[in-house]
Each structure stands twice: as C-alpha cells, then as structure tokens.
Protein backbone atom coordinates (compact mmCIF):
# COMPACT_ATOMS: atom_id res chain seq x y z
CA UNK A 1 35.08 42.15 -5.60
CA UNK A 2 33.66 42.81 -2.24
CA UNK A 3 30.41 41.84 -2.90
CA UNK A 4 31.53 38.36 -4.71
CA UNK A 5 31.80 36.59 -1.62
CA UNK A 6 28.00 37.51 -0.51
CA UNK A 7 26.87 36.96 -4.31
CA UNK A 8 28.26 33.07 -3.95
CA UNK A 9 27.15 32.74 -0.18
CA UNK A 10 23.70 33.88 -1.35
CA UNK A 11 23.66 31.92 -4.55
CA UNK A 12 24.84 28.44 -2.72
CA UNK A 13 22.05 29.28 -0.19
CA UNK A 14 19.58 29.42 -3.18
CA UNK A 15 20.68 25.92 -4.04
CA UNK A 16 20.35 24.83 -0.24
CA UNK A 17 16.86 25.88 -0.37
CA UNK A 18 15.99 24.50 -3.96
CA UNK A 19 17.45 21.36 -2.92
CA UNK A 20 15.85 21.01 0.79
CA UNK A 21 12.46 21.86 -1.54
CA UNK A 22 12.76 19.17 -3.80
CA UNK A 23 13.28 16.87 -0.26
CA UNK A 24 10.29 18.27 1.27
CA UNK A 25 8.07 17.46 -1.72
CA UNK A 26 9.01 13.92 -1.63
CA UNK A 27 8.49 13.62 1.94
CA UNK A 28 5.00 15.05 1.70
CA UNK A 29 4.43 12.65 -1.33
CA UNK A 30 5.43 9.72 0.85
CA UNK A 31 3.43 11.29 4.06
CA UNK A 32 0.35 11.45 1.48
CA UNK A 33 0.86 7.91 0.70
CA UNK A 34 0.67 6.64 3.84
CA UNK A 35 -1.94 8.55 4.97
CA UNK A 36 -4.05 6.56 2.15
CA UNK A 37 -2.37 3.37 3.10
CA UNK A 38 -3.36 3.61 6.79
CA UNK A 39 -6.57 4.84 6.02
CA UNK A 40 -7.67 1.84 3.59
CA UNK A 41 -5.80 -0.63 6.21
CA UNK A 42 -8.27 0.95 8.56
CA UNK A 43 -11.22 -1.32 6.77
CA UNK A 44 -9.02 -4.41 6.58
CA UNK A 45 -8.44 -7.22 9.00
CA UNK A 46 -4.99 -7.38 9.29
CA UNK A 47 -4.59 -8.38 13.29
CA UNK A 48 -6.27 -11.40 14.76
CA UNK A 49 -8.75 -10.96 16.77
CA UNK A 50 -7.51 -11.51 20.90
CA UNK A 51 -9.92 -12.88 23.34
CA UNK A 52 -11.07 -10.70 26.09
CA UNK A 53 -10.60 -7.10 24.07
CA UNK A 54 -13.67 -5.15 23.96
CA UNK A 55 -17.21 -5.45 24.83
CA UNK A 56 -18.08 -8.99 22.75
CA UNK A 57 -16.29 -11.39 25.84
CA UNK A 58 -14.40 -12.95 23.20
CA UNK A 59 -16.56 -13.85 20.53
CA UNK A 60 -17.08 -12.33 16.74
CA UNK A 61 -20.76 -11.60 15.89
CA UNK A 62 -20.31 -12.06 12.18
CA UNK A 63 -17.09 -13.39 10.53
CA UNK A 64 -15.50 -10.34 8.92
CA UNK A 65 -13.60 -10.54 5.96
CA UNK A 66 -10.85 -8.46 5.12
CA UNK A 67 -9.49 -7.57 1.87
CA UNK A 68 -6.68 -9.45 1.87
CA UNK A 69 -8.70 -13.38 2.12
CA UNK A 70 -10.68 -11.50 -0.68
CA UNK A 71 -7.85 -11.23 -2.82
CA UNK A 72 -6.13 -14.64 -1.83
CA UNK A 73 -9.58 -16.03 -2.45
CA UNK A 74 -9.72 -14.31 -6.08
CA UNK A 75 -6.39 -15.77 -6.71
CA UNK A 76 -6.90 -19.20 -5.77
CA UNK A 77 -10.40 -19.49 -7.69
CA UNK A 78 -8.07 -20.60 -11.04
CA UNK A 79 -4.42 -20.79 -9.68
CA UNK A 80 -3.01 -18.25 -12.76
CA UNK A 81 -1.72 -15.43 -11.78
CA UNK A 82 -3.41 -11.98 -12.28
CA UNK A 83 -2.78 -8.06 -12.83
CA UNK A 84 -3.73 -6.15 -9.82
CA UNK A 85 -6.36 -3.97 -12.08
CA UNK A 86 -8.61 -7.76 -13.00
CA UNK A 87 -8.36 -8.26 -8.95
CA UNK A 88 -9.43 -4.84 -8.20
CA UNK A 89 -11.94 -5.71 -10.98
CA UNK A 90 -13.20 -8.62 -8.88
CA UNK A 91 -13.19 -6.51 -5.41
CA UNK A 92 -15.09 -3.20 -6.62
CA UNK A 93 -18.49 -4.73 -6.11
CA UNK A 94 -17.96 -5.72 -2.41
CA UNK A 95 -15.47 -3.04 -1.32
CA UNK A 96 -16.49 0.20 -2.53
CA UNK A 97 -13.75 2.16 -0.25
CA UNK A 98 -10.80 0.33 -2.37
CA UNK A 99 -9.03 2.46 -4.35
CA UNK A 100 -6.80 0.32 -6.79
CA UNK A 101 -3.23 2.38 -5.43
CA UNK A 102 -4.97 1.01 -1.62
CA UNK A 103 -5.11 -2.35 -3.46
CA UNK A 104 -1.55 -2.17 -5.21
CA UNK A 105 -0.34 -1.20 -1.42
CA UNK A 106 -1.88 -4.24 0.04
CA UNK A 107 -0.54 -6.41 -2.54
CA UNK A 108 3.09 -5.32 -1.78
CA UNK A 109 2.47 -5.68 1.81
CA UNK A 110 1.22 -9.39 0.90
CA UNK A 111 4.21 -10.06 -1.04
CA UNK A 112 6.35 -8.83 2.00
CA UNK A 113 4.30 -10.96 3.95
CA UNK A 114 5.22 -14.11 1.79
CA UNK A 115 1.58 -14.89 1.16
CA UNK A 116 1.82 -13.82 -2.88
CA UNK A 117 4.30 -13.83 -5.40
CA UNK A 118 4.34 -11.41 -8.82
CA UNK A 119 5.92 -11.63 -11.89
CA UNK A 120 6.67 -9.42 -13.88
CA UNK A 121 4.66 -10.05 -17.81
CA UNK A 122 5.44 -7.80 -21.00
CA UNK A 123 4.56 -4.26 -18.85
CA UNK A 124 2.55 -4.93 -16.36
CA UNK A 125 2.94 -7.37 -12.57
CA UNK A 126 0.94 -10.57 -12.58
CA UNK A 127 0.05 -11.60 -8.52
CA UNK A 128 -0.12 -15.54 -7.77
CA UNK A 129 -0.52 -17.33 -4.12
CA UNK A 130 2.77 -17.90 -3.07
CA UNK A 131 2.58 -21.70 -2.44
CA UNK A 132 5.71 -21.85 -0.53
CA UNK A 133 4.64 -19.74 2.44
C-alpha cells in the first residue's frame, strides 16, 4: 500500500510522456511539411516584383514564370476541371523540382487564394479556375 501511490504517479507519468510523444511526432510531421512547402515556394513567383529592389534598377531580364500561371494556364487550355496528378502530368517536363505533394500544397494555397476551385469526383479532387475571383 505504500508504494501504490508512486506505482499510479509513475504510471500516469508514463501516459504524460506517451501522450506528449504522440504530439511531438505530429509536430515534426507538420515541421517536415513545411519545410517542403517553403522549399518548393522557394522556385515559385509568388510576390510581385517591386521597382527599385536589387541590382536590375527595376526591370526583369526575362519574364519568369512561376508555377502557379503554369497551372492556371493548364487549366484554362479546355475549361474542365482536372486531378492534381494530370496537372502535375502537364508540369513534370518544365519543372523538374515539383514534387506532386509541392504541387497538391500549391493548389490548396490557390484555392485559399480564390484563384481555383475543386470538386470533389468519385475519390479523387478535380481543380477548375475559379471564375468568380
């Protein structure tokens, strides 16, 4: 009996730690994620350019384009919607860096955005320009 009290102190510590585990997992799941994310946004245009920043006095000295007016123009070449693995179909030619969970990341943050739509078809998301934006 005197040790029954340290036996359930130690045992609900045990489930502390087996808990705060399964939290820290997560977290370094989510950490991992965006570490990809930021790392693929890295190649992407996703601020304007401002006038005046750097060493080119304003000026571009070859349009860039980002991944994002790739996939907007992939998605306005036929105006039906598509699964994110026939756009990453499209983009693997001319982006060798995209991964298709960098591309599924973009595509949320273009829904966010308002610039796409997705519905949802048997199992799988189906992206379309969002034509209210």
């Amino acid at each position: 009996m005197k040790y029954q009290k340290i036996i359930q102190a130690k045992d609900n510590l045990d489930s502390l730690i087996e808990a705060k585990t399964d939290e820290l997992v997560e977290l370094r799941y989510k950490s991992e994620c965006i570490s990809q994310t930021l790392k693929f946004m890295s190649g992407c245009d996703v601020t304007p350019h401002e006038a005046g920043r750097g060493d080119d006095n304003g000026e571009r000295k070859k349009p860039v384009r980002g991944l994002s007016n790739e996939v907007i123009d992939i998605l306005g070449v036929d105006n039906i919607s598509h699964t994110a693995n026939e756009i990453f179909e499209c983009l693997s030619q001319d982006f060798k860096h995209c991964t298709i969970n960098s591309l599924s990341g973009l595509l949320t943050l273009m829904i966010q955005n308002g610039k796409l739509g997705r519905i949802k078809q048997g199992r799988v998301f189906h992206y379309f320009i969002n034509k209210e934006a």
